[in-house]
Protein backbone atom coordinates (compact mmCIF):
# COMPACT_ATOMS: atom_id res chain seq x y z
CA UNK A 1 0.00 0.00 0.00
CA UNK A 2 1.52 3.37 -1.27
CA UNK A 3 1.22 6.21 1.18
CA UNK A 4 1.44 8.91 -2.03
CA UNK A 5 -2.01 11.18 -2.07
CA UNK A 6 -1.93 11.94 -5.70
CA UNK A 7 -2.19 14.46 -5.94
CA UNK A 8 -22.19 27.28 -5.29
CA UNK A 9 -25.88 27.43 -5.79
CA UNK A 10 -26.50 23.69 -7.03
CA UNK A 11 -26.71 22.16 -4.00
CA UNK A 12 -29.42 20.19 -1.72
CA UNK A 13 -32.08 22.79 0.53
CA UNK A 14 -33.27 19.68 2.90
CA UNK A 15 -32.71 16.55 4.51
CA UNK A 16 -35.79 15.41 2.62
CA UNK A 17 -33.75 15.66 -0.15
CA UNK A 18 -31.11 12.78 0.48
CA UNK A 19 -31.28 9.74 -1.38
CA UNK A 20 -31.96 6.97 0.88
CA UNK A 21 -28.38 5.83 0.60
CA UNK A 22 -26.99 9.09 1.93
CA UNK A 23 -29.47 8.67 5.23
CA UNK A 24 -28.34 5.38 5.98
CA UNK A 25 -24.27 6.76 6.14
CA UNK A 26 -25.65 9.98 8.85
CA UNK A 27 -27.90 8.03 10.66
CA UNK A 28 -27.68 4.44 12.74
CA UNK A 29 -27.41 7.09 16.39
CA UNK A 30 -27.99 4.13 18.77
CA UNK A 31 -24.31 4.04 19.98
CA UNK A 32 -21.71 6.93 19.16
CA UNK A 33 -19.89 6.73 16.13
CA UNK A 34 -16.08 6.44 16.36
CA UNK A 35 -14.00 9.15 14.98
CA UNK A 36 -11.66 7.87 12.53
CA UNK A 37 -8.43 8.47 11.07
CA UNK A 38 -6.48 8.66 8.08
CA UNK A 39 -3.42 6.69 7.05
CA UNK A 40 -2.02 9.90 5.94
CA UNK A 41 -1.54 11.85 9.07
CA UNK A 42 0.48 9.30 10.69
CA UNK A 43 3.05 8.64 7.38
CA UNK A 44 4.04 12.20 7.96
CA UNK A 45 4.37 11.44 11.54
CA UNK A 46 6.72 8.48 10.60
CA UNK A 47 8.35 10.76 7.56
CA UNK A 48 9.47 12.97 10.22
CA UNK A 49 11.28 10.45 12.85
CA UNK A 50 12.59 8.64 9.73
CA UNK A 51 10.54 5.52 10.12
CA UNK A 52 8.06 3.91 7.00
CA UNK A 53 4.72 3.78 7.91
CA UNK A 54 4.17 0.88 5.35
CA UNK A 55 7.58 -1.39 6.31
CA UNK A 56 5.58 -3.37 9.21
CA UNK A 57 1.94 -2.13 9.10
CA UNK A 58 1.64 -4.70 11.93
CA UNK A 59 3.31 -2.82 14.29
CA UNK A 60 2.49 0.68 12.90
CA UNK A 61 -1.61 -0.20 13.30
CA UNK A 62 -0.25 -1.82 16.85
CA UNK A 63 0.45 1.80 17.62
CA UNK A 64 -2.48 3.65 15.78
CA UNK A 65 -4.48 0.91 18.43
CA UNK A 66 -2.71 2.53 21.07
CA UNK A 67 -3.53 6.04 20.63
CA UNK A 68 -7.12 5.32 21.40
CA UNK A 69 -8.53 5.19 17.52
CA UNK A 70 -10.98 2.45 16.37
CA UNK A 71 -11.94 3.61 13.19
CA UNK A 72 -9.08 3.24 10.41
CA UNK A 73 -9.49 5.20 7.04
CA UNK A 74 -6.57 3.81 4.73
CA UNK A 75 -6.13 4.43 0.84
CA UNK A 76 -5.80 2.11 -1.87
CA UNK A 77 -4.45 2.23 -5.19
CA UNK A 78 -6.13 -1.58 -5.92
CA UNK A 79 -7.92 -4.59 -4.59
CA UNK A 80 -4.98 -6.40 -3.83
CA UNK A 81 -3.78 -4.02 -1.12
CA UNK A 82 -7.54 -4.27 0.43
CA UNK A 83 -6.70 -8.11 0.84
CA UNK A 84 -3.50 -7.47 2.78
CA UNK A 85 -5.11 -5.38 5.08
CA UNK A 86 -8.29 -7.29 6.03
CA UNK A 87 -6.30 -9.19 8.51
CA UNK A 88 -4.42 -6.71 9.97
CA UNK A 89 -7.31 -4.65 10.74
CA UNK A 90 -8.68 -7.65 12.19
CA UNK A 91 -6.30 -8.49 14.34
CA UNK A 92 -6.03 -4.94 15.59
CA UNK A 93 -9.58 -4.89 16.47
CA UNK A 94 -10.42 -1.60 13.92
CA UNK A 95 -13.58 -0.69 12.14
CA UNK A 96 -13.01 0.50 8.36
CA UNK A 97 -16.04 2.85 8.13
CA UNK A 98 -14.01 4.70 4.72
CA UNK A 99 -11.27 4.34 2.17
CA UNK A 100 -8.96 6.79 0.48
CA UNK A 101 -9.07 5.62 -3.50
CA UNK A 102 -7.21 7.22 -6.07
CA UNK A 103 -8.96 7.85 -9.30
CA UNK A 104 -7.60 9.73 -12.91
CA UNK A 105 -11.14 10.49 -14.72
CA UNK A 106 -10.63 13.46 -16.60
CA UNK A 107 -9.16 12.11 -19.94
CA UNK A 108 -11.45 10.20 -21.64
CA UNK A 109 -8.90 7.06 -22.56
CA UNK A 110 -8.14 6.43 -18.61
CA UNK A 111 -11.17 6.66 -16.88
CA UNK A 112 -12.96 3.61 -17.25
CA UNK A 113 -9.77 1.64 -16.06
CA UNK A 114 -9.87 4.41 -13.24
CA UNK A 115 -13.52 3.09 -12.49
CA UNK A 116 -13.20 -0.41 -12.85
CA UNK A 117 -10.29 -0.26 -10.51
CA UNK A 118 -12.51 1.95 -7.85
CA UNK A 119 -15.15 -0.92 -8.42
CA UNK A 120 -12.89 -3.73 -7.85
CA UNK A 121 -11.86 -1.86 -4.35
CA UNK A 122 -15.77 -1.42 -3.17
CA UNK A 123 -15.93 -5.14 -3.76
CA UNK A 124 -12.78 -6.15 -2.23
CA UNK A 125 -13.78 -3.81 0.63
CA UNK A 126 -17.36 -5.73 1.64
CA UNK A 127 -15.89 -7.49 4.53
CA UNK A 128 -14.68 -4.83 6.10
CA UNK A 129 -17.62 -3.21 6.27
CA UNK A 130 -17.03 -0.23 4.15
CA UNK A 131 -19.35 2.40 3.12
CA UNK A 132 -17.70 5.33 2.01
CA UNK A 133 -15.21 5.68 -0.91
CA UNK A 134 -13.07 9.34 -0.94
CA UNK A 135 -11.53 10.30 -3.94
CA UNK A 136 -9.87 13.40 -5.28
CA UNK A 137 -9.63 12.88 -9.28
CA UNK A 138 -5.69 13.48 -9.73
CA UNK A 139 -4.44 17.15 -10.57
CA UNK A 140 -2.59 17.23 -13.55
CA UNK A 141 -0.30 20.02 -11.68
CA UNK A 142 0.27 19.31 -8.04
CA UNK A 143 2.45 22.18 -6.73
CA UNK A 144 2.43 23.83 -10.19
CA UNK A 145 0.24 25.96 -12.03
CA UNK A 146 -1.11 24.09 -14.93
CA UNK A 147 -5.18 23.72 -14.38
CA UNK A 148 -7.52 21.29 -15.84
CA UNK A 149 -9.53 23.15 -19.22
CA UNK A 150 -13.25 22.68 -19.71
CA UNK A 151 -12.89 19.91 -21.97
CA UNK A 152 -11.18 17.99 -18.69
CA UNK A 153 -13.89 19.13 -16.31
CA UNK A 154 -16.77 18.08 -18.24
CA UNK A 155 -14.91 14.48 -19.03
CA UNK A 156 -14.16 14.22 -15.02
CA UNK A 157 -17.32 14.97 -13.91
CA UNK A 158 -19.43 13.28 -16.10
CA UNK A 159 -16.66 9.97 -14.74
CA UNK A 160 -17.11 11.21 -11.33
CA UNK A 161 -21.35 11.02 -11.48
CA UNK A 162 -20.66 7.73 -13.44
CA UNK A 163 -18.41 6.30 -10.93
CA UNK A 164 -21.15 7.37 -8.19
CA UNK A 165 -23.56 5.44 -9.38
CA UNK A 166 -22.45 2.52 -10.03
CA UNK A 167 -20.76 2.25 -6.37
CA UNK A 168 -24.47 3.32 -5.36
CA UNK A 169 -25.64 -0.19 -6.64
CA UNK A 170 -22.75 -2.04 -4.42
CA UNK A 171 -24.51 0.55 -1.54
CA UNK A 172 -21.21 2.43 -1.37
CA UNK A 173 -21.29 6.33 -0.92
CA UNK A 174 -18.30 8.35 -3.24
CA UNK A 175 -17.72 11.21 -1.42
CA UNK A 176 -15.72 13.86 -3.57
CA UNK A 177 -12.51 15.37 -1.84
CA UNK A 178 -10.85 18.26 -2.88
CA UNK A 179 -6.83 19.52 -2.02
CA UNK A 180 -5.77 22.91 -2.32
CA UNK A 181 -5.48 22.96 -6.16
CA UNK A 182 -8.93 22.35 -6.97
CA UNK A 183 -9.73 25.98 -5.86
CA UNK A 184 -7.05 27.98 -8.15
CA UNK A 185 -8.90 29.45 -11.17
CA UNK A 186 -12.11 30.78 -9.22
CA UNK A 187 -12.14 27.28 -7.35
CA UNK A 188 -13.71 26.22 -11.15
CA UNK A 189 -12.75 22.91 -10.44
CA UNK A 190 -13.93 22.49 -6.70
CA UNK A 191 -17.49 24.06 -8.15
CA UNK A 192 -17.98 21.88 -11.08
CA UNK A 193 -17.38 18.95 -9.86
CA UNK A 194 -20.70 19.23 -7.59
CA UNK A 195 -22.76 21.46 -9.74
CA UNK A 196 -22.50 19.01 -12.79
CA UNK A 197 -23.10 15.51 -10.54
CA UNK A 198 -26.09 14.35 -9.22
CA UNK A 199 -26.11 14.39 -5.21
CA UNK A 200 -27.56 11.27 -5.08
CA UNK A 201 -24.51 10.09 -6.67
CA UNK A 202 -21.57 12.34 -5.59
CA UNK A 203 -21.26 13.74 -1.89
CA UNK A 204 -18.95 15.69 -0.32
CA UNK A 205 -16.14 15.07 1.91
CA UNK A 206 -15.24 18.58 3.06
CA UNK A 207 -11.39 18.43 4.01
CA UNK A 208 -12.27 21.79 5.86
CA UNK A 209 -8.30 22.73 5.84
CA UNK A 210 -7.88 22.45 1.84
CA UNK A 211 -10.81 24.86 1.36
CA UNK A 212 -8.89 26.99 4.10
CA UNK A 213 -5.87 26.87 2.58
CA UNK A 214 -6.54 26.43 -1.28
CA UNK A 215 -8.47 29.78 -0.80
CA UNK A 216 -6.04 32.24 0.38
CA UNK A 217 -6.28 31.27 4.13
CA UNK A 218 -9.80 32.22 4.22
CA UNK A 219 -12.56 31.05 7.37
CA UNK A 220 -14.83 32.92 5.57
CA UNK A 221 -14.01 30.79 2.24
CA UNK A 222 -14.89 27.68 4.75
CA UNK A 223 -17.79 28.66 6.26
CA UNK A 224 -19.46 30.17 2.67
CA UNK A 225 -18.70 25.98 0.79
CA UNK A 226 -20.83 24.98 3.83
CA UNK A 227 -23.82 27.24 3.11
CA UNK A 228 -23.59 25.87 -0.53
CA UNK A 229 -22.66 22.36 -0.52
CA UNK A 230 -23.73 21.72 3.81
CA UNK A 231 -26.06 19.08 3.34
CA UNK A 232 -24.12 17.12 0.88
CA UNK A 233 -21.39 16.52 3.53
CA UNK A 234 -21.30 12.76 4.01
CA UNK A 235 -17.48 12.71 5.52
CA UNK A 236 -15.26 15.60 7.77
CA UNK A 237 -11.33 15.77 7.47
CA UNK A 238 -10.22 17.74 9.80
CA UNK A 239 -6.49 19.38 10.16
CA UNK A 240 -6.19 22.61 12.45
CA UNK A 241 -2.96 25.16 12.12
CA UNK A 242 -1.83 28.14 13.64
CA UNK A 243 -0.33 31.54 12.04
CA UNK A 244 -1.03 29.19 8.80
CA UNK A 245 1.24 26.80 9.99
CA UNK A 246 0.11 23.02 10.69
CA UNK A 247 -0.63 22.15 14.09
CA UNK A 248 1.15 18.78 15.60
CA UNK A 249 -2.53 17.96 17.66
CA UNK A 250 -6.04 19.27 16.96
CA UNK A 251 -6.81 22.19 18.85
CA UNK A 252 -8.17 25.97 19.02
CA UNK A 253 -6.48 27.84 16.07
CA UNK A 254 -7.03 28.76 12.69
CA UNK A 255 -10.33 27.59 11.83
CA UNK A 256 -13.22 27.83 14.23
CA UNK A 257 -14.18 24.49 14.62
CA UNK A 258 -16.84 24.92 17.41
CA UNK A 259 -18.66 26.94 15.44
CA UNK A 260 -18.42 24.25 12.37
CA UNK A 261 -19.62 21.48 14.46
CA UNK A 262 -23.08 24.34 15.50
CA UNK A 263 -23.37 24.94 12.36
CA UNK A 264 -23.59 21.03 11.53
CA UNK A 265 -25.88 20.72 13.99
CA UNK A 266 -28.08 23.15 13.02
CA UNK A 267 -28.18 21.77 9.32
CA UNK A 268 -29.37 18.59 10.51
CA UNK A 269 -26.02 16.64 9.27
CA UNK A 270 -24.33 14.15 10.75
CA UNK A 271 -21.19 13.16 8.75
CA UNK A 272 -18.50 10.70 9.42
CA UNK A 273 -15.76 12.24 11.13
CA UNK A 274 -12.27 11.45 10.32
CA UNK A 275 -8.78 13.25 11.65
CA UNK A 276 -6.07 14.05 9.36
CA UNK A 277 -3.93 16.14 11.49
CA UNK A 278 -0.93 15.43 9.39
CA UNK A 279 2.66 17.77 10.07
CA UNK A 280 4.77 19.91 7.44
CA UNK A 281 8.16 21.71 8.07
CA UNK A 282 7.56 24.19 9.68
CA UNK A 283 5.51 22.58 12.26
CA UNK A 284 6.10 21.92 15.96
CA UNK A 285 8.19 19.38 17.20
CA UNK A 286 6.76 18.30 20.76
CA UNK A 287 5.37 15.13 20.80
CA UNK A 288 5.44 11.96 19.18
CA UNK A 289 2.39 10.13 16.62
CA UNK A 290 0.78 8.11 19.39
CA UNK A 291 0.47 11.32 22.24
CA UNK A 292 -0.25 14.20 19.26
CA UNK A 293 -3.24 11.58 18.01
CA UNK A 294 -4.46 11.47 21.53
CA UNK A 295 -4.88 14.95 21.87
CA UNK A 296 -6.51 14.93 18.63
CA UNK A 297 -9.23 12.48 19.59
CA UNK A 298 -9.93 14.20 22.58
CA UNK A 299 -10.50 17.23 21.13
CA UNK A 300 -12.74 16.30 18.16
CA UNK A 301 -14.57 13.81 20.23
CA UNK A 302 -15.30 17.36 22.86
CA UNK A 303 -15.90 19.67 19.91
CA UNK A 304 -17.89 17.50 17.87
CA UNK A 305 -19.86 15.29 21.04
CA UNK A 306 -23.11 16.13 19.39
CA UNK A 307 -22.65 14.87 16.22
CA UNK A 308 -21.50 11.56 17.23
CA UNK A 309 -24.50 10.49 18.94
């Protein structure tokens, strides 16, 4: 399993609205939903004290365990790396609510190999128990500043709304995930890719610190995509900084994430809730994976108590 992420008016008005699929994901409330986390956050972890995540994923999941997480979210670039993992998370005692998949849909000649291989993963995913599929079609210019044209756009999200549906039939939810990139160029991207796909086919994962970041460092940019696209929010990721800067544990900081969880609340939306508190340079050095993922956990289980119910 690779650890590489390769890298507003259109929206729903009610919770009437949801296809039936998109109920079942926010709603079984009789026991609190575990917060889960992403593979990601912890390879960064490992990047930094020069360790491999993926060299004994025994022992690294032996030490996710120990931080107090139950809920796993890895990523998967095929089936056969789902069939490694089964008994791992097994063993470890971990739930496998979601699954990062990679996915190349907006040229024409690559996307139905791109689908079938997201199809193969849903299936290869059924004993785990997995409902949601994230995916963030691949940028043609990570770090750089070549964009996607409209030719692109319409290909990728007519894939995307394709790829929906069929994982709809295998009662899998795709929830769309966006990185900074997809909001250069008047966040065309970001916007099309829910405006031209049918909700009942594409939802949202809002990785709240992307939209942050991808638009200029903007809480106002964050709390405007959840007026639009709110109720189409099927999965959180959450990363806090401060001064801009990525944060080594969840906390208070940049973004105000009382107020998102109130305003999640009020929309009557109950998404799955995953931490990807992952490091950079320039972030603190204080703590180690296991105690900076324990801090995390305690503070999104605090700030986000009522939608975990």
């Amino acid at each position: 399993m690779t650890t590489d992420r390769r890298h507003f008016l259109g929206t729903l008005t009610g919770a009437a609205m949801l296809a039936p699929h998109l109920l079942q994901v926010e709603s079984n409330s009789a026991a609190p939903r575990p917060i889960a986390c992403n593979q990601y956050t912890w390879f960064t972890f490992y990047n930094r004290e020069g360790r491999n995540w993926s060299a004994d994923l025994d022992a690294s999941l032996a030490e996710f365990r120990k931080s107090g997480l139950t809920a796993y979210e890895p990523s998967f670039n095929n089936a056969d790396e789902v069939k490694k993992l089964i008994p791992l998370v097994k063993k470890h005692n971990l739930t496998v609510p979601s699954a990062y998949v990679n996915s190349m849909l907006h040229k024409a000649d690559e996307a139905q190999n791109s689908i079938d291989s997201v199809l193969a993963i849903a299936e290869a995913t059924k004993p785990l128990g997995t409902r949601i599929l994230v995916t963030n079609p691949s940028p043609i210019s990570w770090g750089g500043v070549e964009n996607k044209n409209d030719q692109e756009l319409t290909e990728q999200a007519r894939n995307l709304d394709k790829l929906g549906a069929e994982l709809r039939k295998r009662s899998v939810t795709l929830s769309y995930h966006t990185h900074d990139v997809e909001l250069r160029a008047g966040a065309r991207e970001f916007h099309h890719m829910l405006l031209a796909t049918d909700p009942s086919n594409v939802t949202f994962c809002m990785d709240v610190h992307w939209v942050y970041r991808g638009s200029g460092n903007s809480q106002i940019a964050v709390f405007d995509v959840l007026k639009l696209y709110g109720k189409r929010i099927t999965e959180l990721h959450l990363r806090q900084s401060v001064g801009g800067v990525w944060s080594e544990a969840m906390g208070e900081g940049d973004i105000d994430y009382r107020r998102l969880a109130r305003e999640l609340k009020t929309l009557g939306v109950r998404p799955h809730i995953v931490l990807e508190q992952c490091i950079e340079k320039p972030s603190p050095h204080t703590m180690q994976a296991i105690e900076a993922h324990q801090r995390s956990l305690a503070y999104a289980r605090e700030v986000f108590s009522e939608l975990l119910g």
